[in-house]
C-alpha atoms as a PDB file:
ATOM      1  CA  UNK A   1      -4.625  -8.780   1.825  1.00  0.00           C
ATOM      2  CA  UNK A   2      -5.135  -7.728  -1.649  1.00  0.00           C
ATOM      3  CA  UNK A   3      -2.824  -5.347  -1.403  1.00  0.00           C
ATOM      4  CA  UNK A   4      -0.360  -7.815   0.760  1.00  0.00           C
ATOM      5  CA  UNK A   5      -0.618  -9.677  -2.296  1.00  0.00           C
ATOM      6  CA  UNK A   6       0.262  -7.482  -4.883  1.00  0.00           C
ATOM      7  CA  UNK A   7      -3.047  -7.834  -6.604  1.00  0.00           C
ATOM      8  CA  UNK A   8      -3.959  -5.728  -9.713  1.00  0.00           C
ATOM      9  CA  UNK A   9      -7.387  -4.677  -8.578  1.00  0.00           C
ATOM     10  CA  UNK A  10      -9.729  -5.718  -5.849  1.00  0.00           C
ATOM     11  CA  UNK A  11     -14.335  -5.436  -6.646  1.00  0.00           C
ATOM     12  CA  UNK A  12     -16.222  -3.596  -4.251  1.00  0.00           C
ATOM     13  CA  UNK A  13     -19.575  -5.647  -3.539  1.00  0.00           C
ATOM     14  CA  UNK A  14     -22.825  -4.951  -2.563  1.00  0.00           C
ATOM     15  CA  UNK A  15     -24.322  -7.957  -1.608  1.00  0.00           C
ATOM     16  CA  UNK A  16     -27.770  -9.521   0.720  1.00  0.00           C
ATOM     17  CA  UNK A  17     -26.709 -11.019   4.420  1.00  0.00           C
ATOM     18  CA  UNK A  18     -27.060 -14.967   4.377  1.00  0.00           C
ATOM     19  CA  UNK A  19     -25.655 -17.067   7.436  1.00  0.00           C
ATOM     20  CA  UNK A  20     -23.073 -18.708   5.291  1.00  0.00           C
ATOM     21  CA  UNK A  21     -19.783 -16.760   4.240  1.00  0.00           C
ATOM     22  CA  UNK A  22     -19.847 -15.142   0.959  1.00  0.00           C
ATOM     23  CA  UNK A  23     -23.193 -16.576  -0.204  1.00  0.00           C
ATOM     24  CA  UNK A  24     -24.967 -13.543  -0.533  1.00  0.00           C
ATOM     25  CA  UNK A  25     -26.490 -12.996  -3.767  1.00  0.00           C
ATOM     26  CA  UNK A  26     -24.286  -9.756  -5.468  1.00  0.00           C
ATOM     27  CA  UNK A  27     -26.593  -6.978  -6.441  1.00  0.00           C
ATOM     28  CA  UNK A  28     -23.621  -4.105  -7.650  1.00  0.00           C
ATOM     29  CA  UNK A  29     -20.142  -4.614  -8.095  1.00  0.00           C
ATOM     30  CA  UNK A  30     -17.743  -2.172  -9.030  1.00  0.00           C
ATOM     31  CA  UNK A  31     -13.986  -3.061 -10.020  1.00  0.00           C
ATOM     32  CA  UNK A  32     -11.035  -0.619  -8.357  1.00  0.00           C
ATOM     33  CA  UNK A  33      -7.810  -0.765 -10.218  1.00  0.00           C
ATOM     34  CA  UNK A  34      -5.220  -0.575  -8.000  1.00  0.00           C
ATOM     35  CA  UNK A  35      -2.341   0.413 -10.349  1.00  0.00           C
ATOM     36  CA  UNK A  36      -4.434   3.459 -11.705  1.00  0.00           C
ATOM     37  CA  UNK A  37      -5.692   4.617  -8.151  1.00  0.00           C
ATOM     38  CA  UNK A  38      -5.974   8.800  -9.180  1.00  0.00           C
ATOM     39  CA  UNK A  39      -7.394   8.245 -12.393  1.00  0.00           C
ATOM     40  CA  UNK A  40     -10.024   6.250 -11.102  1.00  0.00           C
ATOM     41  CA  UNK A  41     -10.653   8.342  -8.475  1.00  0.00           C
ATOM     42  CA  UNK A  42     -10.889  10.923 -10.407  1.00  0.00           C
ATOM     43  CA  UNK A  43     -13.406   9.269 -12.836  1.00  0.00           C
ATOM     44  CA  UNK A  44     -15.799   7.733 -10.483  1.00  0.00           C
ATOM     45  CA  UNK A  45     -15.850   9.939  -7.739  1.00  0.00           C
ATOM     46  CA  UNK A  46     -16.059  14.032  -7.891  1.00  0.00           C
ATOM     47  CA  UNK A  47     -16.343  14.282  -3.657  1.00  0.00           C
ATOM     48  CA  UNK A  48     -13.894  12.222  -2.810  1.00  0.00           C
ATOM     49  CA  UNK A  49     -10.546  12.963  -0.983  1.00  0.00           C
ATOM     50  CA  UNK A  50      -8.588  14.544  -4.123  1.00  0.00           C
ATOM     51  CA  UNK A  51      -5.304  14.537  -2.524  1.00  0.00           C
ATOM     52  CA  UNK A  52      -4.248  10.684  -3.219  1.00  0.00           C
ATOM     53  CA  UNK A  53      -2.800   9.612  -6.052  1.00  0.00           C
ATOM     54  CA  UNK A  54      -1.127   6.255  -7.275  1.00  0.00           C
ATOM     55  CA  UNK A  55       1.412   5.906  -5.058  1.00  0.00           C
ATOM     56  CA  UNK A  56      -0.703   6.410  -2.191  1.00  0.00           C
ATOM     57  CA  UNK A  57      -2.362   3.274  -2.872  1.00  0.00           C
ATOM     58  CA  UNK A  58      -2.698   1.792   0.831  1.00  0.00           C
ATOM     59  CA  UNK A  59      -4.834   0.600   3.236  1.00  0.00           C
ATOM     60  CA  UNK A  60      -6.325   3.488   4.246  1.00  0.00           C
ATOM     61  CA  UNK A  61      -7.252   5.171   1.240  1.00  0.00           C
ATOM     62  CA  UNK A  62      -8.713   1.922  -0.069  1.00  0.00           C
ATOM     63  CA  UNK A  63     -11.008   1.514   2.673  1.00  0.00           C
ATOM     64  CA  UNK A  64     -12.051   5.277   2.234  1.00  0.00           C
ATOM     65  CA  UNK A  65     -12.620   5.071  -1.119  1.00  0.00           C
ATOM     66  CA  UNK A  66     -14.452   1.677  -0.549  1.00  0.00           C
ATOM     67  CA  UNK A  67     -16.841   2.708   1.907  1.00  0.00           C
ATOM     68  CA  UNK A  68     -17.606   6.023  -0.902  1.00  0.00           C
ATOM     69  CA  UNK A  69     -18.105   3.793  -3.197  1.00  0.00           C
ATOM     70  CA  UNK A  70     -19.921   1.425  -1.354  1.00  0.00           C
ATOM     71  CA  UNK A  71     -22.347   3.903  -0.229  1.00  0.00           C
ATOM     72  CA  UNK A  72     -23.218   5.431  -3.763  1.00  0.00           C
ATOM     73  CA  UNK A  73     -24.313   1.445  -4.876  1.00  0.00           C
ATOM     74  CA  UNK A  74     -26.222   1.510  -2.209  1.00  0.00           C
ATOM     75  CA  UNK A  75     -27.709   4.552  -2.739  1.00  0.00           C
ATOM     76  CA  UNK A  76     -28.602   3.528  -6.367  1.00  0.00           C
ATOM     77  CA  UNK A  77     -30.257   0.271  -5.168  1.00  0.00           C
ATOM     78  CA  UNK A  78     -32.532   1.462  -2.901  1.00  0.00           C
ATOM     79  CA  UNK A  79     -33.801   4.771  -5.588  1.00  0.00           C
ATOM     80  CA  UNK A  80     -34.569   1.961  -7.698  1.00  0.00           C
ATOM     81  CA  UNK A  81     -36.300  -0.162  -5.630  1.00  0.00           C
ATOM     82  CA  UNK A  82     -38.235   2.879  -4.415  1.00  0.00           C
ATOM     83  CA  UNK A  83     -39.376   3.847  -8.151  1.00  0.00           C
ATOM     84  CA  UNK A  84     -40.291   0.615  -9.170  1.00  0.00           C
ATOM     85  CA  UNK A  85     -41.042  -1.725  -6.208  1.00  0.00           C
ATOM     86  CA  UNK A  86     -39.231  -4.361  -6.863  1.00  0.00           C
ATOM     87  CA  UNK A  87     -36.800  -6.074  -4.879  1.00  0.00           C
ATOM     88  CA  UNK A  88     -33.456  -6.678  -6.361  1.00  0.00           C
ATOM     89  CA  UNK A  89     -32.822 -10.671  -6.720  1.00  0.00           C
ATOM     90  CA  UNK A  90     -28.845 -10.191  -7.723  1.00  0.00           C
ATOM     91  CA  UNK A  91     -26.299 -12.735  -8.944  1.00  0.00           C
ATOM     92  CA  UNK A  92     -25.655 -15.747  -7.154  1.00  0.00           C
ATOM     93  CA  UNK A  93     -21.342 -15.834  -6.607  1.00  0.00           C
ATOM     94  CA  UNK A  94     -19.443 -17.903  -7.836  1.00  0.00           C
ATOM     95  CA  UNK A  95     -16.103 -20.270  -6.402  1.00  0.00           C
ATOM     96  CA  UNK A  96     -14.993 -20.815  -2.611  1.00  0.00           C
ATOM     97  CA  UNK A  97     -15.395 -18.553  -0.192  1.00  0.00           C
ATOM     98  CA  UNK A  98     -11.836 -16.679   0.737  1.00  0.00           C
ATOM     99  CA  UNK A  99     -10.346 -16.493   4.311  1.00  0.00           C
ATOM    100  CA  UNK A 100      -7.813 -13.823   5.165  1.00  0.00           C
ATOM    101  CA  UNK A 101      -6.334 -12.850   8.730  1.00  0.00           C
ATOM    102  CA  UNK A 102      -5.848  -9.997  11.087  1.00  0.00           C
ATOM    103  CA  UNK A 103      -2.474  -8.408   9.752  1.00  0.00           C
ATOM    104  CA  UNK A 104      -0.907  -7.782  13.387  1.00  0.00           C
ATOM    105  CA  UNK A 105       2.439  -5.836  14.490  1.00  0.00           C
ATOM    106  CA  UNK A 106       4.544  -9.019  14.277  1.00  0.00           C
ATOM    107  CA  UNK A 107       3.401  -9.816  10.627  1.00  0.00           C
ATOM    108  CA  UNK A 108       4.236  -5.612   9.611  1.00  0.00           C
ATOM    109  CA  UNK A 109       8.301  -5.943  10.637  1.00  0.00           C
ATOM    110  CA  UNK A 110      10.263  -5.712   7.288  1.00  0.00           C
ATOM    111  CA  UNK A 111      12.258  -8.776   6.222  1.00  0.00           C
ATOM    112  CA  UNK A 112      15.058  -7.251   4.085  1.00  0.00           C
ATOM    113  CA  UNK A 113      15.392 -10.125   2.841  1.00  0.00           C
ATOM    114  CA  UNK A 114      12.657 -10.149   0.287  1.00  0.00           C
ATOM    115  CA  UNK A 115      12.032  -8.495  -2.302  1.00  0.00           C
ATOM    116  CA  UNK A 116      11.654  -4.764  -2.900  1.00  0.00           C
ATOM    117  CA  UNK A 117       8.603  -5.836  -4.357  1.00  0.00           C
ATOM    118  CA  UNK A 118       7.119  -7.251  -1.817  1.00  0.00           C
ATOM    119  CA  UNK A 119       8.326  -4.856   0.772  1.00  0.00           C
ATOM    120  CA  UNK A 120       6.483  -1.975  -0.871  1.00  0.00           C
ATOM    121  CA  UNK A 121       3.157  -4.641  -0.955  1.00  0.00           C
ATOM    122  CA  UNK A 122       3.460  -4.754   3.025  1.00  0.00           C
ATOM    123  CA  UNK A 123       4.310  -0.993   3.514  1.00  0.00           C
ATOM    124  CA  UNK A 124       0.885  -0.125   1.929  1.00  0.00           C
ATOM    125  CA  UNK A 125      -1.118  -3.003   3.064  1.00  0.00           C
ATOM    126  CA  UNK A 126       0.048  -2.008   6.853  1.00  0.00           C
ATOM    127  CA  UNK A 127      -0.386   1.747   6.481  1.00  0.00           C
ATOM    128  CA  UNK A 128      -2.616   3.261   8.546  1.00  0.00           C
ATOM    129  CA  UNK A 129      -2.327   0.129  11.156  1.00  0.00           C
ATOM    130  CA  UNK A 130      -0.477  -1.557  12.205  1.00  0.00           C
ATOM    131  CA  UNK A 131       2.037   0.256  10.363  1.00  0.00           C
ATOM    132  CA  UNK A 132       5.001  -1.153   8.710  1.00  0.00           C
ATOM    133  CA  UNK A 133       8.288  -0.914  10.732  1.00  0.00           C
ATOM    134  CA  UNK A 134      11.822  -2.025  11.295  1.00  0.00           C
ATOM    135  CA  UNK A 135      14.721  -1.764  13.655  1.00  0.00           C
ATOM    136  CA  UNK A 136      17.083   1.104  13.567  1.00  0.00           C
ATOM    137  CA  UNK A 137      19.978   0.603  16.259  1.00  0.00           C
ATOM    138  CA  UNK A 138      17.493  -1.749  18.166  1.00  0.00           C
ATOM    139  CA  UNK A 139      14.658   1.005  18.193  1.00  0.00           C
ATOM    140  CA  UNK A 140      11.516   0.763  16.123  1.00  0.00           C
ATOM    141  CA  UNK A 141      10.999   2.742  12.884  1.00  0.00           C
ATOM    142  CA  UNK A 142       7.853   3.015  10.561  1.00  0.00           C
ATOM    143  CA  UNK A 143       8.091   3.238   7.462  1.00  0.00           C
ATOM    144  CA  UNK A 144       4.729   4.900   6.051  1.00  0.00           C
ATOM    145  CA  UNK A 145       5.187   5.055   2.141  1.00  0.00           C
ATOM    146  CA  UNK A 146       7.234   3.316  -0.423  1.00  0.00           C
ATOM    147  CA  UNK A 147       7.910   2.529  -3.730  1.00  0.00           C
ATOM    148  CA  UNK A 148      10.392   0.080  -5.461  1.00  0.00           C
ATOM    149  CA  UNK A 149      13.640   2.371  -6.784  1.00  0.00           C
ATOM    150  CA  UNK A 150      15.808  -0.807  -8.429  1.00  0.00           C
ATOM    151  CA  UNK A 151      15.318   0.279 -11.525  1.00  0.00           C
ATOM    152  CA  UNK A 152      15.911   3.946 -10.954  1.00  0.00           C
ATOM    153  CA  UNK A 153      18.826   3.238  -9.011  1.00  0.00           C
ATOM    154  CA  UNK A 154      20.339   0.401 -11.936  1.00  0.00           C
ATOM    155  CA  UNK A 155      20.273   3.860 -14.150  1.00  0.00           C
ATOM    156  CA  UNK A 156      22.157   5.721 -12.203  1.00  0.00           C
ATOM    157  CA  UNK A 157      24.623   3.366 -11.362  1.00  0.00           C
ATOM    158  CA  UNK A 158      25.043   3.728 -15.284  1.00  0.00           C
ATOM    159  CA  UNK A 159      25.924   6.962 -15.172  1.00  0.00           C
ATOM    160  CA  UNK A 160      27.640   7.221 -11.692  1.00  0.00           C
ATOM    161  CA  UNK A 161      30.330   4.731 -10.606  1.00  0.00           C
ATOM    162  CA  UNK A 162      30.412   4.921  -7.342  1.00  0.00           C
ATOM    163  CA  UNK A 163      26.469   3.537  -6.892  1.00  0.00           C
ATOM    164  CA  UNK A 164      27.533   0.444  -9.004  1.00  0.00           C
ATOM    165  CA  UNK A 165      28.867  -1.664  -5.962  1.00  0.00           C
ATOM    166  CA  UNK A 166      25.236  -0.531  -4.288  1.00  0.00           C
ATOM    167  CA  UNK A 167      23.374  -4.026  -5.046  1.00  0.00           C
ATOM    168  CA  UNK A 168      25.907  -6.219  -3.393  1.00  0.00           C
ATOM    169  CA  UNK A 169      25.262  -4.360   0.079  1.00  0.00           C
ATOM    170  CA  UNK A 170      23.687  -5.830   2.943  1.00  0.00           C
ATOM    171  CA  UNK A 171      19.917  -5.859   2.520  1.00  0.00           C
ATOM    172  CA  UNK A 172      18.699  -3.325   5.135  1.00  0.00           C
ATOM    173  CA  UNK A 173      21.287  -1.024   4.468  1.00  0.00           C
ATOM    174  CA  UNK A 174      20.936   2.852   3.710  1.00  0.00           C
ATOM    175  CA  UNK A 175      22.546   4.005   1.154  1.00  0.00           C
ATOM    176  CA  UNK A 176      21.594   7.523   0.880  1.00  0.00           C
ATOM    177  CA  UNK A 177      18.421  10.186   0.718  1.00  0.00           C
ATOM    178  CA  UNK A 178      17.523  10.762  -2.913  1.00  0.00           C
ATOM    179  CA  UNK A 179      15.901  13.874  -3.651  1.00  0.00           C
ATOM    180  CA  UNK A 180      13.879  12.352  -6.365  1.00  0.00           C
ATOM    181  CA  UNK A 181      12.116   9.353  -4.337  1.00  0.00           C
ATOM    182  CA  UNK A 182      13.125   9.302  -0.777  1.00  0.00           C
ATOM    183  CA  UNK A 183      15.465   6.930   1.616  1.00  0.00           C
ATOM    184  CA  UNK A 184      17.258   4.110  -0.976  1.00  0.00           C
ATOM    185  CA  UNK A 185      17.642   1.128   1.147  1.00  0.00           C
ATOM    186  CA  UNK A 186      18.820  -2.327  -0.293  1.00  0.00           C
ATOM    187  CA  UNK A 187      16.476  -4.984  -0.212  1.00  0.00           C
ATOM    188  CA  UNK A 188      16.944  -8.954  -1.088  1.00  0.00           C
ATOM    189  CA  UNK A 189      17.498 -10.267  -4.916  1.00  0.00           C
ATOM    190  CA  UNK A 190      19.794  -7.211  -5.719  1.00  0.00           C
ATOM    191  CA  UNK A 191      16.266  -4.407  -5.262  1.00  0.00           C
ATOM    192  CA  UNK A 192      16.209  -1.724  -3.466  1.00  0.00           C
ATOM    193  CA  UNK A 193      13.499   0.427  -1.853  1.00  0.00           C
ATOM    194  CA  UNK A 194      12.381   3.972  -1.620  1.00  0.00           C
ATOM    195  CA  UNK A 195      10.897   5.071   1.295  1.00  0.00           C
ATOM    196  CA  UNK A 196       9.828   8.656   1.641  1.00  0.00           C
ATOM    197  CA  UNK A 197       8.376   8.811   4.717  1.00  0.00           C
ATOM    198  CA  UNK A 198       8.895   7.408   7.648  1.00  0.00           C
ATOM    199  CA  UNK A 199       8.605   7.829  11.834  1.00  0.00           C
ATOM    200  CA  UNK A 200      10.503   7.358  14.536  1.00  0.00           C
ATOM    201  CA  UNK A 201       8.983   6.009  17.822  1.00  0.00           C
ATOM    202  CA  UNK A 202       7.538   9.194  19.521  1.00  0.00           C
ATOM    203  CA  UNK A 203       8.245  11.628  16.961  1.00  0.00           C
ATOM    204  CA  UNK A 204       6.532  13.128  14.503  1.00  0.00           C
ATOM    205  CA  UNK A 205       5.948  11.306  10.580  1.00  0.00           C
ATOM    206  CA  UNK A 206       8.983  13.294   8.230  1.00  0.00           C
ATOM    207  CA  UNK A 207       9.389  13.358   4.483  1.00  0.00           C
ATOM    208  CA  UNK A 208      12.955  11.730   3.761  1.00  0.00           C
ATOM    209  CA  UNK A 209      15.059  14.983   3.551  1.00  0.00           C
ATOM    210  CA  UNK A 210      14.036  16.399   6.972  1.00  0.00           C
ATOM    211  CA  UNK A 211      14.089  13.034   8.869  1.00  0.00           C
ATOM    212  CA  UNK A 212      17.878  12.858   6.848  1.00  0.00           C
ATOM    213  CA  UNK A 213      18.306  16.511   8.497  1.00  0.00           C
ATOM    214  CA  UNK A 214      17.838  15.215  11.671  1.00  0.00           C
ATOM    215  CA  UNK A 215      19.756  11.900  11.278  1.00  0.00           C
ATOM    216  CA  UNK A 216      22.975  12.909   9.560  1.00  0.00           C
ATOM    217  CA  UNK A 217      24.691   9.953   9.961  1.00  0.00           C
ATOM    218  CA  UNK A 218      21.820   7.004   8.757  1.00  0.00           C
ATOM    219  CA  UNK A 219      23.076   6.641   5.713  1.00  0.00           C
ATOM    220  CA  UNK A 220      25.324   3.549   6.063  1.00  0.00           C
ATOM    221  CA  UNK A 221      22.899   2.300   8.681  1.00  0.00           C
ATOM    222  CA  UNK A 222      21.913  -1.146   8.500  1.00  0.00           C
ATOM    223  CA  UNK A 223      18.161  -1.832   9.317  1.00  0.00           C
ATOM    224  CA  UNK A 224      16.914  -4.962  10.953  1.00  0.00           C
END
């Protein structure tokens, strides 16, 4: 959800089991800033899965790098208690408790519609599962990574006429493999998204120029 959401970093929380949601007392907390995902991975954790960096900030890795962190509190709690004893009373929380929901297949289809913005939000918030996806000629298409290109693209409209017209097309529609960031595909409010890997149905997950190798004619393709 945080992700969903487009937060700016989410607190991993050790805290004691109580009957009542989120009443726990907190005994370690540790903040992970979502928007500086490799540096901090790099900082806080020397065993953990090197191979992510910032724009790999989804789901998946959060949870993994959660459930590190999460363990290495842990750890640290229960040394102490062993050398000294003593029980760990914590920090009472604070504010309402938060409800969030399953995010399900229906709720991962793209609306082209919105926002590049908050197209990229559900593309990492749905990656591993369920997995983002659209329509491509009526068959499903997931869309694994992404990051918002309307500025990139706005520059290079500057320089190159023929992208200028680019922002008035249909949202949903391809407008061409960019070696530089992946699939460009308009998106609602005049945005557009980069997507640089994706999966058909039954075939294997491609990076953008070999699924374009494959699919010669999807630029100009409108997604749905």
């Amino acid at each position: 959800t945080a992700l969903l959401n487009g937060d700016k970093s989410i607190m991993i929380t050790v805290q004691t089991v109580v009957y009542e949601m989120d009443e726990g007392a907190i005994l370690a907390q540790e903040e992970l800033v979502l928007g500086d995902f490799s540096n901090q991975l790099k900082k806080d954790s020397k065993n953990f899965i090197s191979t992510y960096n910032d724009s790999d900030v989804n789901t998946g890795a959060v949870l993994d790098y959660s459930a590190e962190c999460g363990a290495r509190m842990i750890s640290k709690i229960l040394s102490e208690i062993s050398s000294t004893g003593v029980k760990p009373t914590g920090r009472a929380q604070k504010g309402e408790a938060s409800y969030t929901e399953m995010i399900t297949k229906a709720d991962a289809k793209i609306d082209w519609t919105q926002s590049a913005e908050k197209i990229v939000n559900k593309i990492h918030a749905c990656c591993p599962d369920p997995c983002a996806w659209t329509t491509e000629n009526g068959q499903p298409l997931k869309l694994l990574k992404a990051h918002d290109a309307t500025e990139y693209l706005a520059q290079t409209a500057q320089m190159d006429t023929a992208f200028q017209t680019v922002f008035d097309e249909k949202p949903g529609t391809v407008i061409r493999c960019d070696k530089n960031c992946g699939i460009l595909i308009t998106a609602g409010n005049k945005t557009v998204v980069a997507v640089p890997f994706l999966q058909r149905q039954g075939k294997n997950a491609l990076d953008s120029t070999s699924f374009m190798n494959g699919a010669r004619c999807f630029s100009g393709t409108v997604l749905e």
